[in-house]
PDB file of N, CA and C in Angstrom:
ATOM      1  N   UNK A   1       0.837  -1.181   0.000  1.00  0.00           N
ATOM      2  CA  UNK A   1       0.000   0.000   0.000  1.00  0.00           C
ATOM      3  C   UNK A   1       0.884   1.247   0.000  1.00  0.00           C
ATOM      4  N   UNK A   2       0.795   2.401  -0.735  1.00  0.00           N
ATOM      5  CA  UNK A   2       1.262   3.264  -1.432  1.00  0.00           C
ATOM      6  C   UNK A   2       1.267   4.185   0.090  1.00  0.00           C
ATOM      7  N   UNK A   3       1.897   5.568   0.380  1.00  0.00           N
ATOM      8  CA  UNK A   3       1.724   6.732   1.411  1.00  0.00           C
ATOM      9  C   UNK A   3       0.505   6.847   1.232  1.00  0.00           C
ATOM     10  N   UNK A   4       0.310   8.294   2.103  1.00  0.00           N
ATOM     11  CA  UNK A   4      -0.924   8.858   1.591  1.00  0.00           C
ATOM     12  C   UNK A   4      -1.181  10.050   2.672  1.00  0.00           C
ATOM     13  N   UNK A   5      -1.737  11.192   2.434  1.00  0.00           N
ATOM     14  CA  UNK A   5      -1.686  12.556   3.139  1.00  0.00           C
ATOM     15  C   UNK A   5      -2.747  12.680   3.968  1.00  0.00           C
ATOM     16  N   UNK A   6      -2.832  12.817   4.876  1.00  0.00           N
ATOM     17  CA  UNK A   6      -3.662  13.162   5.847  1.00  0.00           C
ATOM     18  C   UNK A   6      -4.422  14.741   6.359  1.00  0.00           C
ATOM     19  N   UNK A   7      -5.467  15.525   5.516  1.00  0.00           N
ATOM     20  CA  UNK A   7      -5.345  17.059   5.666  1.00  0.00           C
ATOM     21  C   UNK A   7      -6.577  17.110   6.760  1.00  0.00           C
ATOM     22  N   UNK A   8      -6.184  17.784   7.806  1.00  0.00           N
ATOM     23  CA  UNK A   8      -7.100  17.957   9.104  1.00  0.00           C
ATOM     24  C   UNK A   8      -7.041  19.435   9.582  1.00  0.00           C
ATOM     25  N   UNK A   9      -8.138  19.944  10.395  1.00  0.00           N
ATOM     26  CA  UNK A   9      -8.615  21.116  10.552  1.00  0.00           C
ATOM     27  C   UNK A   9      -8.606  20.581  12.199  1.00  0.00           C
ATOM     28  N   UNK A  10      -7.274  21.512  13.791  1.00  0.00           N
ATOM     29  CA  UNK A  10      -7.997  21.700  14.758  1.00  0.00           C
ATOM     30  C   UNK A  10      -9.275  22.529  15.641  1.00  0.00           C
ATOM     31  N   UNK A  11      -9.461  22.350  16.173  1.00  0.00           N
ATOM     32  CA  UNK A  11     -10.502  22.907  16.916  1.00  0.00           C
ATOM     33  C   UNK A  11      -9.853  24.621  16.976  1.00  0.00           C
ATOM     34  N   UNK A  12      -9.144  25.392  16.444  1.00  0.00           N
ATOM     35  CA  UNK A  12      -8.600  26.647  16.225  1.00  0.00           C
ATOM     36  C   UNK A  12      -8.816  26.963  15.119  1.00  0.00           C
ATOM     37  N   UNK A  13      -9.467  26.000  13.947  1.00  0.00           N
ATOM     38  CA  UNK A  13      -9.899  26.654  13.155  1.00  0.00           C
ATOM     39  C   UNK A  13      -8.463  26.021  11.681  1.00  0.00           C
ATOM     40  N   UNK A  14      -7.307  25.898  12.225  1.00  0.00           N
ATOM     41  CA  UNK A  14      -6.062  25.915  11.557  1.00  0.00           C
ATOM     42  C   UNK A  14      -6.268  24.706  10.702  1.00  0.00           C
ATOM     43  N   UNK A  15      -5.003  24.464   9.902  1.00  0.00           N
ATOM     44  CA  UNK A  15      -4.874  23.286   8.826  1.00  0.00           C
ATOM     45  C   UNK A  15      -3.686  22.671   8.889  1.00  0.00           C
ATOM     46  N   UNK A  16      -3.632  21.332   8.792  1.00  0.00           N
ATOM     47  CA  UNK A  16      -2.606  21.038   9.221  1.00  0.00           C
ATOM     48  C   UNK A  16      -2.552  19.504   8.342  1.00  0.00           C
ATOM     49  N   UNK A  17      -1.440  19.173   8.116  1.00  0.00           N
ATOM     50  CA  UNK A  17      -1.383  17.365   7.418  1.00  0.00           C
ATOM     51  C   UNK A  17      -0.229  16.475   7.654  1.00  0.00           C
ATOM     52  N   UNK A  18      -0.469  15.490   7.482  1.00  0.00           N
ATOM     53  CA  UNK A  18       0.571  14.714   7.900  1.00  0.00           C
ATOM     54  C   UNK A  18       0.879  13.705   6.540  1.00  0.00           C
ATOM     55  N   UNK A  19       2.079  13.045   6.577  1.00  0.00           N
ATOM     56  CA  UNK A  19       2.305  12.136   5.305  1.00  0.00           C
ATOM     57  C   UNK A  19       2.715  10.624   6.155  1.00  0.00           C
ATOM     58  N   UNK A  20       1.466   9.998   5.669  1.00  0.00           N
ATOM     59  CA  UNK A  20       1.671   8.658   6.579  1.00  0.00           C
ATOM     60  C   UNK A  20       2.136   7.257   5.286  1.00  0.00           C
ATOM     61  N   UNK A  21       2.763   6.607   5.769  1.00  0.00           N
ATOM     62  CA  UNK A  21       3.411   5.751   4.913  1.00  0.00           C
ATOM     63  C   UNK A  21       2.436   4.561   4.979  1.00  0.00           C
ATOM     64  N   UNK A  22       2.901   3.903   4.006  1.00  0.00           N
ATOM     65  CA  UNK A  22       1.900   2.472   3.318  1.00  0.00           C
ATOM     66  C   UNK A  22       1.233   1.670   4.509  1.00  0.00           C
ATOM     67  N   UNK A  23       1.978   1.289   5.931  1.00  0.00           N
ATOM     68  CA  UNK A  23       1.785   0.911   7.044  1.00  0.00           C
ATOM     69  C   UNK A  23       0.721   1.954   8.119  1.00  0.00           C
ATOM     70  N   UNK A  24       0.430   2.933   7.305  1.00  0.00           N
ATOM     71  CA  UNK A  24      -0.288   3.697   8.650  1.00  0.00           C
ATOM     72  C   UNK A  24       0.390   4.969   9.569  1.00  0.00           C
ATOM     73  N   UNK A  25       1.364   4.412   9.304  1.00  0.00           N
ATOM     74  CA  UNK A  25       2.316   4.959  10.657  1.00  0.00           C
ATOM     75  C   UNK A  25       2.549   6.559  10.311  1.00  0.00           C
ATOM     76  N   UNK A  26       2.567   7.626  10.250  1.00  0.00           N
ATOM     77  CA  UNK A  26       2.845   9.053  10.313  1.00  0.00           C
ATOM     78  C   UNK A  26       4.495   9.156  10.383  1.00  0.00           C
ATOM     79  N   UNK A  27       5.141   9.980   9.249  1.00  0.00           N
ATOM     80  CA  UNK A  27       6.276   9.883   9.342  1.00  0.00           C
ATOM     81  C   UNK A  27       6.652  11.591   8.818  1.00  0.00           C
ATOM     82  N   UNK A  28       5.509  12.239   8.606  1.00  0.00           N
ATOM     83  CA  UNK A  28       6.158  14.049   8.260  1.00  0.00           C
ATOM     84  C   UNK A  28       4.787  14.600   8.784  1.00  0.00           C
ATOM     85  N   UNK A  29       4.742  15.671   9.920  1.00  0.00           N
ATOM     86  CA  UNK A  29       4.194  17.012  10.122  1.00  0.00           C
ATOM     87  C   UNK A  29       4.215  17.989   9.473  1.00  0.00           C
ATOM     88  N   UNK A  30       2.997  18.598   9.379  1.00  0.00           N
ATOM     89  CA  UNK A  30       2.982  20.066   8.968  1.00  0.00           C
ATOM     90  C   UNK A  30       2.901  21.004   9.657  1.00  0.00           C
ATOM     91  N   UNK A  31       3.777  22.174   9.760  1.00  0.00           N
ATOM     92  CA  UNK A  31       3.183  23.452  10.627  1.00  0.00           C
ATOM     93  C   UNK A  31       1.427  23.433  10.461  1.00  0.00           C
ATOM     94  N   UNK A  32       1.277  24.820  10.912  1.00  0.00           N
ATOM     95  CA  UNK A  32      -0.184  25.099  11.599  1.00  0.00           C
ATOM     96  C   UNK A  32      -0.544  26.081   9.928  1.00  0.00           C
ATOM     97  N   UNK A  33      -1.895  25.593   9.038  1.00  0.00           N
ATOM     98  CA  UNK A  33      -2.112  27.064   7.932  1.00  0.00           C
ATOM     99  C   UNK A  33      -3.343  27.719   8.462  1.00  0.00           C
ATOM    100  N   UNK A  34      -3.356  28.533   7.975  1.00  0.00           N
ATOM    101  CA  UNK A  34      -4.861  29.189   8.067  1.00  0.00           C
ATOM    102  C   UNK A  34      -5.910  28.933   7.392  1.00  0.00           C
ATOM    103  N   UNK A  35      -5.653  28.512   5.777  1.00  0.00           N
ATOM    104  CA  UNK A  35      -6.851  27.950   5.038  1.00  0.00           C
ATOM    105  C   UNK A  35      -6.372  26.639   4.726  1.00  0.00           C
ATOM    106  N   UNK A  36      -7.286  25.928   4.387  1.00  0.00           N
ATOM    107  CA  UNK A  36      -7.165  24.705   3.551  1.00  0.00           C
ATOM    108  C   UNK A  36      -6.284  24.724   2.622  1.00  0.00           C
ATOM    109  N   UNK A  37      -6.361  25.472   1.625  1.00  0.00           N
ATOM    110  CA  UNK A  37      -5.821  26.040   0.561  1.00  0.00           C
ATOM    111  C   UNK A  37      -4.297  26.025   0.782  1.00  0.00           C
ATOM    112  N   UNK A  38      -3.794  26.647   1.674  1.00  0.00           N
ATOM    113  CA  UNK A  38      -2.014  26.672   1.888  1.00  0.00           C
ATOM    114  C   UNK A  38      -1.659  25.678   2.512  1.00  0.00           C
ATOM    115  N   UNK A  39      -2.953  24.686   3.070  1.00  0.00           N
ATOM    116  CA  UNK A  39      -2.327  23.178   3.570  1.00  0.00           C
ATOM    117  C   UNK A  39      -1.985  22.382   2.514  1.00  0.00           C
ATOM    118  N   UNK A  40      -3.072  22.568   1.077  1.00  0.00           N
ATOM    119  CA  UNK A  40      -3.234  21.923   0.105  1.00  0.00           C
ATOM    120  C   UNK A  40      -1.517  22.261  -0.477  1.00  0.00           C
ATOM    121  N   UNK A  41      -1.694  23.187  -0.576  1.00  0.00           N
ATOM    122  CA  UNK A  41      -0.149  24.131  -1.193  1.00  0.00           C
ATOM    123  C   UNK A  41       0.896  23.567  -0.293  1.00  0.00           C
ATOM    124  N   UNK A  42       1.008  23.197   1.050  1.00  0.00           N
ATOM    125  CA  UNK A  42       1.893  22.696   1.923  1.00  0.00           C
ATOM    126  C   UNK A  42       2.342  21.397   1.208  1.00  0.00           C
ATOM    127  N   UNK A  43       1.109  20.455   1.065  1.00  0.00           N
ATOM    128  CA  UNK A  43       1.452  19.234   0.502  1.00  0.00           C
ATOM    129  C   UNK A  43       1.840  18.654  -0.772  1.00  0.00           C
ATOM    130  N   UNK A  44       1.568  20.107  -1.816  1.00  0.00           N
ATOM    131  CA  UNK A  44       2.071  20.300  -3.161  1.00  0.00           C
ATOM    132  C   UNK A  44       3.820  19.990  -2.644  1.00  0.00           C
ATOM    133  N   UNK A  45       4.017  21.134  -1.911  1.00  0.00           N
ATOM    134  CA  UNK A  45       5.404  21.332  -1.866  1.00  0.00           C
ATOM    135  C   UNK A  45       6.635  19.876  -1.087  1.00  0.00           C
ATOM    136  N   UNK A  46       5.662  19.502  -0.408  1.00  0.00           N
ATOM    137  CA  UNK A  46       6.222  17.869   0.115  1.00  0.00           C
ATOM    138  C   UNK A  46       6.388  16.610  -1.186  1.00  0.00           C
ATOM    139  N   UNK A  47       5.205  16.802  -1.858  1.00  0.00           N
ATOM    140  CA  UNK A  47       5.333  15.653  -2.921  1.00  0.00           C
ATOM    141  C   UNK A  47       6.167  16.392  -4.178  1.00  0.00           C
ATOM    142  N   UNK A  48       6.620  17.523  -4.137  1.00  0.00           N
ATOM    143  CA  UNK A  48       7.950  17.832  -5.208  1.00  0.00           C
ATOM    144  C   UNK A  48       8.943  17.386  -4.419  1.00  0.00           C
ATOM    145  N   UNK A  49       9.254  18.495  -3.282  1.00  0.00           N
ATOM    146  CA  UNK A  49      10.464  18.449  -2.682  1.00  0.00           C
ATOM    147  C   UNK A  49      11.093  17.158  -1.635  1.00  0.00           C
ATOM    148  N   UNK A  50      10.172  15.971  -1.605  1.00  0.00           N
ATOM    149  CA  UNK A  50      10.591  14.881  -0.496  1.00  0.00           C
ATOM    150  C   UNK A  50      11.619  13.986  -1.998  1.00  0.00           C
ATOM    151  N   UNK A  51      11.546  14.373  -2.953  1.00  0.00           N
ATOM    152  CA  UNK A  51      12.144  13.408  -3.926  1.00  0.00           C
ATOM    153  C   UNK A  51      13.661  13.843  -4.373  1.00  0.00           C
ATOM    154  N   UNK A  52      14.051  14.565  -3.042  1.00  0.00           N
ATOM    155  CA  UNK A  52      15.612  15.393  -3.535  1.00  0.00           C
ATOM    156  C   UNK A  52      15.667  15.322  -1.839  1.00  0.00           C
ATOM    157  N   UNK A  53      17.092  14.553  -1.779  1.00  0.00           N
ATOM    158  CA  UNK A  53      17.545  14.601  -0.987  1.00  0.00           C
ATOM    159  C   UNK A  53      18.636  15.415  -0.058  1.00  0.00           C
ATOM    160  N   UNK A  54      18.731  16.493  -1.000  1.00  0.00           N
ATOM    161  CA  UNK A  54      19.552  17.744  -0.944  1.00  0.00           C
ATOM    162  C   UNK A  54      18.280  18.429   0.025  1.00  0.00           C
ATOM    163  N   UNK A  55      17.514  18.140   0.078  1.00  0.00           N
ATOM    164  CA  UNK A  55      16.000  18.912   0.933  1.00  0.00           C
ATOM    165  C   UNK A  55      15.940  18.595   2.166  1.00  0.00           C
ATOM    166  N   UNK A  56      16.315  17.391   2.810  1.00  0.00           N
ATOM    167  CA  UNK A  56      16.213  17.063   3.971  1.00  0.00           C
ATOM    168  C   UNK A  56      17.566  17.059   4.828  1.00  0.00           C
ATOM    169  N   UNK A  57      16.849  18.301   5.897  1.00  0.00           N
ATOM    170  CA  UNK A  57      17.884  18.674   7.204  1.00  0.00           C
ATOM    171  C   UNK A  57      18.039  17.948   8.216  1.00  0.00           C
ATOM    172  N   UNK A  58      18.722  16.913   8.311  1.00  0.00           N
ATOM    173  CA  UNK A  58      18.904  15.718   9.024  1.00  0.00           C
ATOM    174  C   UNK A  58      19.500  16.359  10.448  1.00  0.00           C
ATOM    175  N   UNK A  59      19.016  16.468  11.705  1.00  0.00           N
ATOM    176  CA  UNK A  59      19.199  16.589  13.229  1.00  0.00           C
ATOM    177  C   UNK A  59      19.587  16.038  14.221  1.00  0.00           C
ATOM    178  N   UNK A  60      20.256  16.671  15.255  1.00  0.00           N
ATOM    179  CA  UNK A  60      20.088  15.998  16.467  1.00  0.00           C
ATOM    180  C   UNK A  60      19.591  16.785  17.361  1.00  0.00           C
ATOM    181  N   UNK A  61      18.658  16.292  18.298  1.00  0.00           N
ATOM    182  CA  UNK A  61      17.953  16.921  19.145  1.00  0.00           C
ATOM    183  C   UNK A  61      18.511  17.152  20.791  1.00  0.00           C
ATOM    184  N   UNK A  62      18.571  18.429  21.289  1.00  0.00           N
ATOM    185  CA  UNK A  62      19.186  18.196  22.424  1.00  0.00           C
ATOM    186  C   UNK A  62      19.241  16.961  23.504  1.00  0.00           C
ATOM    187  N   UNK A  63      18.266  16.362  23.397  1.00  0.00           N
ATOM    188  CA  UNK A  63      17.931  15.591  24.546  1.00  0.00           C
ATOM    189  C   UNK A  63      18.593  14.119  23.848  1.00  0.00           C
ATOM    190  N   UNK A  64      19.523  14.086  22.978  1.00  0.00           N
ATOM    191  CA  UNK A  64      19.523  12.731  22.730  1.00  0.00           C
ATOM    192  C   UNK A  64      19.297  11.784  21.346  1.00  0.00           C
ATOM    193  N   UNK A  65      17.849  12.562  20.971  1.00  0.00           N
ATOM    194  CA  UNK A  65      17.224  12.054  19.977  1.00  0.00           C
ATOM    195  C   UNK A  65      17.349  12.252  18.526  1.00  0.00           C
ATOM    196  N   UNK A  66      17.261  12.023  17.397  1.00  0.00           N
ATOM    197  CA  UNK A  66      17.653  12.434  16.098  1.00  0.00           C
ATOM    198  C   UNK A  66      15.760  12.547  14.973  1.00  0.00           C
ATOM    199  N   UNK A  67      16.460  13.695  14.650  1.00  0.00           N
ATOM    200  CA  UNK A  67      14.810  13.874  13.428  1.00  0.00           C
ATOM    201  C   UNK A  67      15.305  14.934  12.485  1.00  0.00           C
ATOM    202  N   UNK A  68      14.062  14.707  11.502  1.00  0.00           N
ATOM    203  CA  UNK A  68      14.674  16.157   9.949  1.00  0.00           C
ATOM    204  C   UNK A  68      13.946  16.405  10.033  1.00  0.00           C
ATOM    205  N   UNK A  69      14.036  17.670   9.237  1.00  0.00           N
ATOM    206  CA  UNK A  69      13.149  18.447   8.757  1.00  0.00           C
ATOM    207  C   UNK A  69      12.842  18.579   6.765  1.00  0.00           C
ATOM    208  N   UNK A  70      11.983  18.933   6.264  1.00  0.00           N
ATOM    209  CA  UNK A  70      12.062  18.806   5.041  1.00  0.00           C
ATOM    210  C   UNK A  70      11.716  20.178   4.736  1.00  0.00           C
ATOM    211  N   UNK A  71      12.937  20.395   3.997  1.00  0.00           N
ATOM    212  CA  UNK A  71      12.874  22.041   3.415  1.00  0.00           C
ATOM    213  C   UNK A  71      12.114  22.464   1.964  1.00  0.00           C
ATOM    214  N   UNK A  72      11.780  23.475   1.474  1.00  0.00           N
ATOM    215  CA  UNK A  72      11.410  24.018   0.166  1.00  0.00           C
ATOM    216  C   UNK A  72      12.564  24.356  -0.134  1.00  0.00           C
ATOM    217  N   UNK A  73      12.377  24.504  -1.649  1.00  0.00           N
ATOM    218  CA  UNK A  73      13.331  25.441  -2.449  1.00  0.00           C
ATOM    219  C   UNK A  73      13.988  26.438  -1.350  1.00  0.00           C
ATOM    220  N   UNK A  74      13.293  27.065  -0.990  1.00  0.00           N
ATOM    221  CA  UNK A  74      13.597  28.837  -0.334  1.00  0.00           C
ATOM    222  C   UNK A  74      13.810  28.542   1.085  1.00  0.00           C
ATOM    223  N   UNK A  75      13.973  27.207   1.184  1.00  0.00           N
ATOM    224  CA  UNK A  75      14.818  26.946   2.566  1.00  0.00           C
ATOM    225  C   UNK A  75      13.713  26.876   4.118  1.00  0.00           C
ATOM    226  N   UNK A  76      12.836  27.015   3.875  1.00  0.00           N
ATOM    227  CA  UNK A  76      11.202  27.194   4.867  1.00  0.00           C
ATOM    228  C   UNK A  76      10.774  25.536   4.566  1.00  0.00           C
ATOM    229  N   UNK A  77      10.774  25.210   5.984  1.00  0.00           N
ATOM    230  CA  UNK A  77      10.638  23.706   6.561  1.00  0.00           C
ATOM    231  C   UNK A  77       9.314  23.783   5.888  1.00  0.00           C
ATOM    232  N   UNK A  78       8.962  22.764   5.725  1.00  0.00           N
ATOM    233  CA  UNK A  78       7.447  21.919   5.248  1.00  0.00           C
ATOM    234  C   UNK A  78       6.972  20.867   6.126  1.00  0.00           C
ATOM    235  N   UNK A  79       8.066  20.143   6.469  1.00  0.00           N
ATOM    236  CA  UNK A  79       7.271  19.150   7.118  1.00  0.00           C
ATOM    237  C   UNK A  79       8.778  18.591   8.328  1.00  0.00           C
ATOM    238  N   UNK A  80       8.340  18.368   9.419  1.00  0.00           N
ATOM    239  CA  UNK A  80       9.218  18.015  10.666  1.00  0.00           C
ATOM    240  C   UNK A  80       8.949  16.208  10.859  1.00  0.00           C
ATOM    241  N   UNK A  81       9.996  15.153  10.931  1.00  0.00           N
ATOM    242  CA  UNK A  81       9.968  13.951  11.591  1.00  0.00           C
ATOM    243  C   UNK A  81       9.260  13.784  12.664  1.00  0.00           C
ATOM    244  N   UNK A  82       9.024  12.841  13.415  1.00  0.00           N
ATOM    245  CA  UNK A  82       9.276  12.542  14.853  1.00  0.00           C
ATOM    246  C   UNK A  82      10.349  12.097  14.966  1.00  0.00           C
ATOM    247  N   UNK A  83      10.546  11.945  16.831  1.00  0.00           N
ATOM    248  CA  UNK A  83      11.671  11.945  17.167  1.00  0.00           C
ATOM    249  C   UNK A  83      12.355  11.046  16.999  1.00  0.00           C
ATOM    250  N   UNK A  84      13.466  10.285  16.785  1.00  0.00           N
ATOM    251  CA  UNK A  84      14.245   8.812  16.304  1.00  0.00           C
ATOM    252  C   UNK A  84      15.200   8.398  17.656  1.00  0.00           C
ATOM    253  N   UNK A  85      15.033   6.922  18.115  1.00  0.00           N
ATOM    254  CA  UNK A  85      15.677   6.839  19.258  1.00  0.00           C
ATOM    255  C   UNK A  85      17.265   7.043  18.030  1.00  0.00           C
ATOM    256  N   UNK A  86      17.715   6.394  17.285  1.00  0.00           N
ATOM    257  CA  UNK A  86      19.037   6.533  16.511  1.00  0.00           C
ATOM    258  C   UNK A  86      19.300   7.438  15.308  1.00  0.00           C
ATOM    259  N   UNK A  87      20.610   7.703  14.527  1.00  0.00           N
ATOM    260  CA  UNK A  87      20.406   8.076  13.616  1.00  0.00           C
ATOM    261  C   UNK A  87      20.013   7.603  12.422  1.00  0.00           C
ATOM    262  N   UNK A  88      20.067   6.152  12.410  1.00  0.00           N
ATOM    263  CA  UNK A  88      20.320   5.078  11.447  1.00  0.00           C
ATOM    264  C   UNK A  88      18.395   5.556  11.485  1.00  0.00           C
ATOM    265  N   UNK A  89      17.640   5.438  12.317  1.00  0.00           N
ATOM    266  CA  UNK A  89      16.303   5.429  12.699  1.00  0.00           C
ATOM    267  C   UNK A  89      15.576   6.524  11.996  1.00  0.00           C
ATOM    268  N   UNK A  90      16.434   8.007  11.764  1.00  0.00           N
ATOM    269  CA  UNK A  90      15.924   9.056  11.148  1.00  0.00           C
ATOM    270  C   UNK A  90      16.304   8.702  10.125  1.00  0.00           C
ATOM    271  N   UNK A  91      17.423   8.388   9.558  1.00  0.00           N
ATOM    272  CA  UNK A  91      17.836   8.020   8.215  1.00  0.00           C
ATOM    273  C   UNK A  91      16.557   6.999   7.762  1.00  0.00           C
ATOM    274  N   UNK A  92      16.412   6.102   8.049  1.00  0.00           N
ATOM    275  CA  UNK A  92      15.111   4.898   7.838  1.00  0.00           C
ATOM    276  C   UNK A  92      14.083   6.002   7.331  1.00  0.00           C
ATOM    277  N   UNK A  93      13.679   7.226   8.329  1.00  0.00           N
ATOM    278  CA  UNK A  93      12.881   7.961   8.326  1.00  0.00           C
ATOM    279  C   UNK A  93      12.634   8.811   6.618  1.00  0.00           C
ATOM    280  N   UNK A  94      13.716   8.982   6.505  1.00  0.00           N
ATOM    281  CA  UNK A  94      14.115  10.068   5.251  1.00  0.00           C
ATOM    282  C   UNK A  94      13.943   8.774   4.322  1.00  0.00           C
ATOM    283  N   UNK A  95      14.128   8.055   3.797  1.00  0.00           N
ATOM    284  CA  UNK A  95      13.966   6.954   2.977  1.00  0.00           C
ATOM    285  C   UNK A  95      12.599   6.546   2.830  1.00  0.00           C
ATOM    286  N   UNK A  96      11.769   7.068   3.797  1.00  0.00           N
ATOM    287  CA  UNK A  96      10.576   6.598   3.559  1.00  0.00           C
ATOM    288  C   UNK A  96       9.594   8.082   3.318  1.00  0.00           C
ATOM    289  N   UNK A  97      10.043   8.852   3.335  1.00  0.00           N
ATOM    290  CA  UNK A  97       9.186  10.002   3.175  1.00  0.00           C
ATOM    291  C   UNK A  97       9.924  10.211   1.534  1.00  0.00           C
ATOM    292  N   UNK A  98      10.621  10.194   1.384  1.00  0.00           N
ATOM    293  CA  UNK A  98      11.485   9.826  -0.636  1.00  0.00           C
ATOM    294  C   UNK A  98      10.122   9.038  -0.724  1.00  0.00           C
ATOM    295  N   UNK A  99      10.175   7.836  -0.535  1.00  0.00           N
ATOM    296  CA  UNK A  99       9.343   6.881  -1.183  1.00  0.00           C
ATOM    297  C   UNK A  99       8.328   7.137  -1.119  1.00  0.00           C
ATOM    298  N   UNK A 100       7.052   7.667  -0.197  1.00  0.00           N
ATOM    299  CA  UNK A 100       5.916   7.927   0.407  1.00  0.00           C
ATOM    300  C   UNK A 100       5.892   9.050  -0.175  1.00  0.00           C
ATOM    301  N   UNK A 101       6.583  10.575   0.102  1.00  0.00           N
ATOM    302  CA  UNK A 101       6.336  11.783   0.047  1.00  0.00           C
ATOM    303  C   UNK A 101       5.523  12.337  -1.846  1.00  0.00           C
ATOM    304  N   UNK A 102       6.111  11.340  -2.578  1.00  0.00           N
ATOM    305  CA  UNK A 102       5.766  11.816  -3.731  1.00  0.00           C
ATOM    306  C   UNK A 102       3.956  11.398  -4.025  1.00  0.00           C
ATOM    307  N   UNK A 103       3.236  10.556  -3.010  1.00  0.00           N
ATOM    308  CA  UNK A 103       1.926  10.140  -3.233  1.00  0.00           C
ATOM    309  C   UNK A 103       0.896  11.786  -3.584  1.00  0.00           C
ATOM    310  N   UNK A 104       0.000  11.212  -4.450  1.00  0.00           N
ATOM    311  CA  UNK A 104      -1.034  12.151  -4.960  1.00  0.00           C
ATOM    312  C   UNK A 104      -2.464  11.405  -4.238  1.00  0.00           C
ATOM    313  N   UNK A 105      -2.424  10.763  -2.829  1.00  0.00           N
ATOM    314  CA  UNK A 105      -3.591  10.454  -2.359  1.00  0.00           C
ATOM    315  C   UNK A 105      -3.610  11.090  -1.125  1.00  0.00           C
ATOM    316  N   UNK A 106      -4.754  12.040  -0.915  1.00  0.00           N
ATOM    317  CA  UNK A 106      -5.179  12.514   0.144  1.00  0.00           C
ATOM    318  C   UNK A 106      -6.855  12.516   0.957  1.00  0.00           C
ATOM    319  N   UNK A 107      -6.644  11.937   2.267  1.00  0.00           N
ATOM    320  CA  UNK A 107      -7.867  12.065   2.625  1.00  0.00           C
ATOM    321  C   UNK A 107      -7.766  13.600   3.857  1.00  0.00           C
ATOM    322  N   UNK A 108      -9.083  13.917   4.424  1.00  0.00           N
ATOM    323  CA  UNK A 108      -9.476  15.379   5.025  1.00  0.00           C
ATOM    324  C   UNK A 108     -10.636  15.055   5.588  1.00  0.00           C
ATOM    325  N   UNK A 109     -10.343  15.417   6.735  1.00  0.00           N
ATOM    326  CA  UNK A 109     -12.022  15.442   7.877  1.00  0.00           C
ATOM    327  C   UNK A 109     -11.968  17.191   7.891  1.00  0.00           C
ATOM    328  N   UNK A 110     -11.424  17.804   7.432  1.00  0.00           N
ATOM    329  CA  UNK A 110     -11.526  19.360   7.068  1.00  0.00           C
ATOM    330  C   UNK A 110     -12.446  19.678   6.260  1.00  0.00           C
TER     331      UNK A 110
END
């Protein structure tokens, strides 16, 4: 089973999506948008830019932990990991948002 995007609206009104891989599992966040519309545009910019690996800002987190971030062209994060107990674990991570990130299927309770 292929990725697939997740576009949701919190109780603030905001927009927000996630890119969950073939298994279910959630593997990229989106900041917070204001319309649908720039979430939609958020996830444009994930399924170009997750397929260049020159895009992803690979981390370590103070406490220990390792995660990326996935940049645009113009250098403005798109979408944040969770946290990875290893690095090998975020790396796993980035390999699967390549593979996943380019999906054109999205569902929305928005």
């Amino acid at each position: 089973m292929a990725g697939c995007y997740e576009l949701n609206m919190n109780d603030e009104g905001q927009h927000t999506f996630v890119l969950k891989a073939g298994n279910g599992e959630v593997i990229l966040r989106s900041e917070q948008y204001e319309s649908k519309e720039s979430a939609e545009t958020g996830i444009a910019s994930v399924q170009e830019n997750s397929r260049l690996e020159e895009r992803f800002d690979r981390k370590d987190a103070v406490n220990g932990s390792w995660y990326f971030n996935l940049k645009a062209a113009n250098h403005k994060v798109i979408g944040t990991s969770q946290m990875y107990k290893s690095a090998a674990g975020r790396d796993t991570g980035v390999e699967s948002v390549m593979k996943n990130g380019p999906s054109s299927a999205t569902t929305a309770d928005a």
